[in-house]
C-alpha atoms as a PDB file:
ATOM      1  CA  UNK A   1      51.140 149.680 124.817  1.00  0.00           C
ATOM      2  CA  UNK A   2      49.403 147.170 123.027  1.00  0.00           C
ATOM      3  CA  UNK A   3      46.351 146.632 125.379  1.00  0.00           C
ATOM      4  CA  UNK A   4      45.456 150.667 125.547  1.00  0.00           C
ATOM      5  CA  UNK A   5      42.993 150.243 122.705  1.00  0.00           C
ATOM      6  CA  UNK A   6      41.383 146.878 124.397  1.00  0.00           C
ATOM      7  CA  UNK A   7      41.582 149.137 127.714  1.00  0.00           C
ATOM      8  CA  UNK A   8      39.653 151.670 125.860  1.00  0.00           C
ATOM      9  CA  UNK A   9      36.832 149.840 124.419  1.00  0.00           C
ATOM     10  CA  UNK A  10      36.369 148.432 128.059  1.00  0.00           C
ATOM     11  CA  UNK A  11      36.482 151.824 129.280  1.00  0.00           C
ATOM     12  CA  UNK A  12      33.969 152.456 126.563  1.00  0.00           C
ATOM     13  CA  UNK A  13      31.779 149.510 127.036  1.00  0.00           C
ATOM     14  CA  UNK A  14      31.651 150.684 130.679  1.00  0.00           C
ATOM     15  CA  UNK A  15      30.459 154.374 129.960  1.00  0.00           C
ATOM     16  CA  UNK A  16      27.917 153.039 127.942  1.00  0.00           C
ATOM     17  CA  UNK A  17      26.393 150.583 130.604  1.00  0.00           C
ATOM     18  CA  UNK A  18      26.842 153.730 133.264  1.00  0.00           C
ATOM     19  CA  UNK A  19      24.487 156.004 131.135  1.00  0.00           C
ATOM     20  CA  UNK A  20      21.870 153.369 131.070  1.00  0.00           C
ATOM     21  CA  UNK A  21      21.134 153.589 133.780  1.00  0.00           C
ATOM     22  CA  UNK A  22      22.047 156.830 135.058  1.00  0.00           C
ATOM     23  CA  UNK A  23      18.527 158.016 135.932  1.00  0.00           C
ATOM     24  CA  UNK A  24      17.893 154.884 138.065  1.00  0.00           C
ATOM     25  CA  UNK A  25      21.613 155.526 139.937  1.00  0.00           C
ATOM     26  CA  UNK A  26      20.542 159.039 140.203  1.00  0.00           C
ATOM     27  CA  UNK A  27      17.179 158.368 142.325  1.00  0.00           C
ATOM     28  CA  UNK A  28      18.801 155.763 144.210  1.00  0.00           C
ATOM     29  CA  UNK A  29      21.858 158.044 145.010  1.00  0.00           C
ATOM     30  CA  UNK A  30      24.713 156.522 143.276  1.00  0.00           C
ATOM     31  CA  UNK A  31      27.723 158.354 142.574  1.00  0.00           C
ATOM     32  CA  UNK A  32      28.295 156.520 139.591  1.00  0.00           C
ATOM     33  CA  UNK A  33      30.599 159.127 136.681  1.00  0.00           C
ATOM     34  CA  UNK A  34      27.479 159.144 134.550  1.00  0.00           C
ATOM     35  CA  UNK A  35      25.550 160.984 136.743  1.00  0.00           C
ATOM     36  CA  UNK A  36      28.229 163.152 138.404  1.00  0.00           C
ATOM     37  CA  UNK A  37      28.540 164.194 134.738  1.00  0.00           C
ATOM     38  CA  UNK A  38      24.996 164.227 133.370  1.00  0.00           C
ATOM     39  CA  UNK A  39      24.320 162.916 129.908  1.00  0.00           C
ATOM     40  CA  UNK A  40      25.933 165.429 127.921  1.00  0.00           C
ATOM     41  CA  UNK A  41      29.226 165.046 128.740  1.00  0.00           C
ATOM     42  CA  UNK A  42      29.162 161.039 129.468  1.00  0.00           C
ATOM     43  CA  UNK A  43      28.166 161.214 125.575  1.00  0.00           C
ATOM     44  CA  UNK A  44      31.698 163.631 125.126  1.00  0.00           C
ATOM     45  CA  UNK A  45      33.379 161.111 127.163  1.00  0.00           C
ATOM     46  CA  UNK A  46      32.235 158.222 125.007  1.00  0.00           C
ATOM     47  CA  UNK A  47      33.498 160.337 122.031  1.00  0.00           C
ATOM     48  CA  UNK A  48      36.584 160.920 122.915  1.00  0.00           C
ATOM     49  CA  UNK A  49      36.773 156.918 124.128  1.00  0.00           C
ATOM     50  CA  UNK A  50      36.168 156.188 120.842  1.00  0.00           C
ATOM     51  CA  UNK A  51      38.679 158.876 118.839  1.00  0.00           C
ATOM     52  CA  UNK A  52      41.180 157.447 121.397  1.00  0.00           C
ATOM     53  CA  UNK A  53      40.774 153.762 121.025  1.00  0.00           C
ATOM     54  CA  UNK A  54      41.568 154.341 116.864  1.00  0.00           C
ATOM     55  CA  UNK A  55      43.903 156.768 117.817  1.00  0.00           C
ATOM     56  CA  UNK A  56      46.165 154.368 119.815  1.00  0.00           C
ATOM     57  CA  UNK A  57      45.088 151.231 117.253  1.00  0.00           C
ATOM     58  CA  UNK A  58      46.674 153.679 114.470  1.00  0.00           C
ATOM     59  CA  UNK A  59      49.579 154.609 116.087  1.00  0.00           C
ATOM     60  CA  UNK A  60      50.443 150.685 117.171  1.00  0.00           C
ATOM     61  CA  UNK A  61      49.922 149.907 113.205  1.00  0.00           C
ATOM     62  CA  UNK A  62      52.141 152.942 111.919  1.00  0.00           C
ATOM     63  CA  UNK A  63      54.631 151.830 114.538  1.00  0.00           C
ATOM     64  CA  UNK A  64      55.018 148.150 113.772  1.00  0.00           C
ATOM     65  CA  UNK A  65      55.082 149.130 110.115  1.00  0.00           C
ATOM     66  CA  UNK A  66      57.624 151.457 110.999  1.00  0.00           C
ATOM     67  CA  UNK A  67      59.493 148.601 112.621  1.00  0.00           C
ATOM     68  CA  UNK A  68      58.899 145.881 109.648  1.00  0.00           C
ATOM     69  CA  UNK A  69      60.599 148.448 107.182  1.00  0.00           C
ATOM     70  CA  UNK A  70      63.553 149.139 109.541  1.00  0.00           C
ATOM     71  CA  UNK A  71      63.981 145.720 109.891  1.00  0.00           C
ATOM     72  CA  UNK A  72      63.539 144.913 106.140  1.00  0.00           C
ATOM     73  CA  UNK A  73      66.219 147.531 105.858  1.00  0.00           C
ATOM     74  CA  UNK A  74      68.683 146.032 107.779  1.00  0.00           C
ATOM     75  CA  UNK A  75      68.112 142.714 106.654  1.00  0.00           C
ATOM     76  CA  UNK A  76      69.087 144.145 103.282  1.00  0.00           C
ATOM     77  CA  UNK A  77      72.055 145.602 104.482  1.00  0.00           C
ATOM     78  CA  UNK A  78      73.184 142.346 105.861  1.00  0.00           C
ATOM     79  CA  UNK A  79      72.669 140.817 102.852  1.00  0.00           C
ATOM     80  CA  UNK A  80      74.674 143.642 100.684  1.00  0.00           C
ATOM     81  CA  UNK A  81      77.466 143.766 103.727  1.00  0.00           C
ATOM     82  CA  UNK A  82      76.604 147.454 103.889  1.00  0.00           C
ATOM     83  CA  UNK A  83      76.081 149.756 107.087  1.00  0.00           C
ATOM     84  CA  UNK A  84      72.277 151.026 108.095  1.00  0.00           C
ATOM     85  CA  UNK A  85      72.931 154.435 106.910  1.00  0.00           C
ATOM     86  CA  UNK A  86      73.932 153.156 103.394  1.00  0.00           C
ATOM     87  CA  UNK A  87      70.703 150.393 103.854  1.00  0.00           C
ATOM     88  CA  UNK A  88      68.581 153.408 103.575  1.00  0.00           C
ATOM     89  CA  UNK A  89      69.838 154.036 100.389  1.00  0.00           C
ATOM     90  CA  UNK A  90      68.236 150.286  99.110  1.00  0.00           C
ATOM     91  CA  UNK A  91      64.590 151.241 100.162  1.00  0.00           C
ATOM     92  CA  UNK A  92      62.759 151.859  97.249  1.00  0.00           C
ATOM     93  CA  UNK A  93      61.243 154.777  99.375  1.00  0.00           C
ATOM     94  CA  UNK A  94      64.541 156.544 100.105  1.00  0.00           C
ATOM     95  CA  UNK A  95      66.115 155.495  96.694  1.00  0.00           C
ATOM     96  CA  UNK A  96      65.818 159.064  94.945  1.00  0.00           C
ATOM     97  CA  UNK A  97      67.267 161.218  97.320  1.00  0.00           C
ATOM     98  CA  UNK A  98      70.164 158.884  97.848  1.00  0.00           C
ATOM     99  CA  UNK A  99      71.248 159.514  94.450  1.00  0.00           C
ATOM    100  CA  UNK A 100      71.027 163.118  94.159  1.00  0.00           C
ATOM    101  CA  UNK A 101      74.137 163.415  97.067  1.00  0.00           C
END
């Protein structure tokens, strides 16, 4: 999961190179996906490279912060001899609702 935004930008750094020379593949005869495409759409495709690559890069940040909390949680729990549920209740985040039960 960690290499699908480097897999992107190659993929990206590939289209790019592709529509460089796609009139040059397209009198020699090359099937290249440039010029099965034409230029509009190798320009979507690059887009959406792009959206995806940040996409994915997002998602793997949110998800390892998502991890260092939980992790900061239970440490804290550990600490307080308390279960996970109850470590919830230390997070500064979750610290309101757990005292309006």
């Amino acid at each position: 999961m960690a290499s699908l935004p480097f897999f992107l930008l190659v993929g990206m750094i590939l289209t790019v190179n592709n529509s460089c020379d796609r009139i040059p593949d397209a009198v020699a005869g090359r099937k290249t996906l440039s010029v099965e495409v034409g230029e509009r759409w190798t320009f979507h495709l690059l887009a959406v490279e792009f959206f995806l690559t940040y996409a994915a890069s997002l998602c793997l940040f949110l998800k390892r912060e998502g991890i260092q909390n939980q992790s900061d949680d239970s440490l804290q729990a550990q600490r307080h001899n308390v279960g996970y549920e109850d470590s919830l209740c230390l997070s500064q985040i979750s610290r309101q609702r757990c005292h309006s039960r």
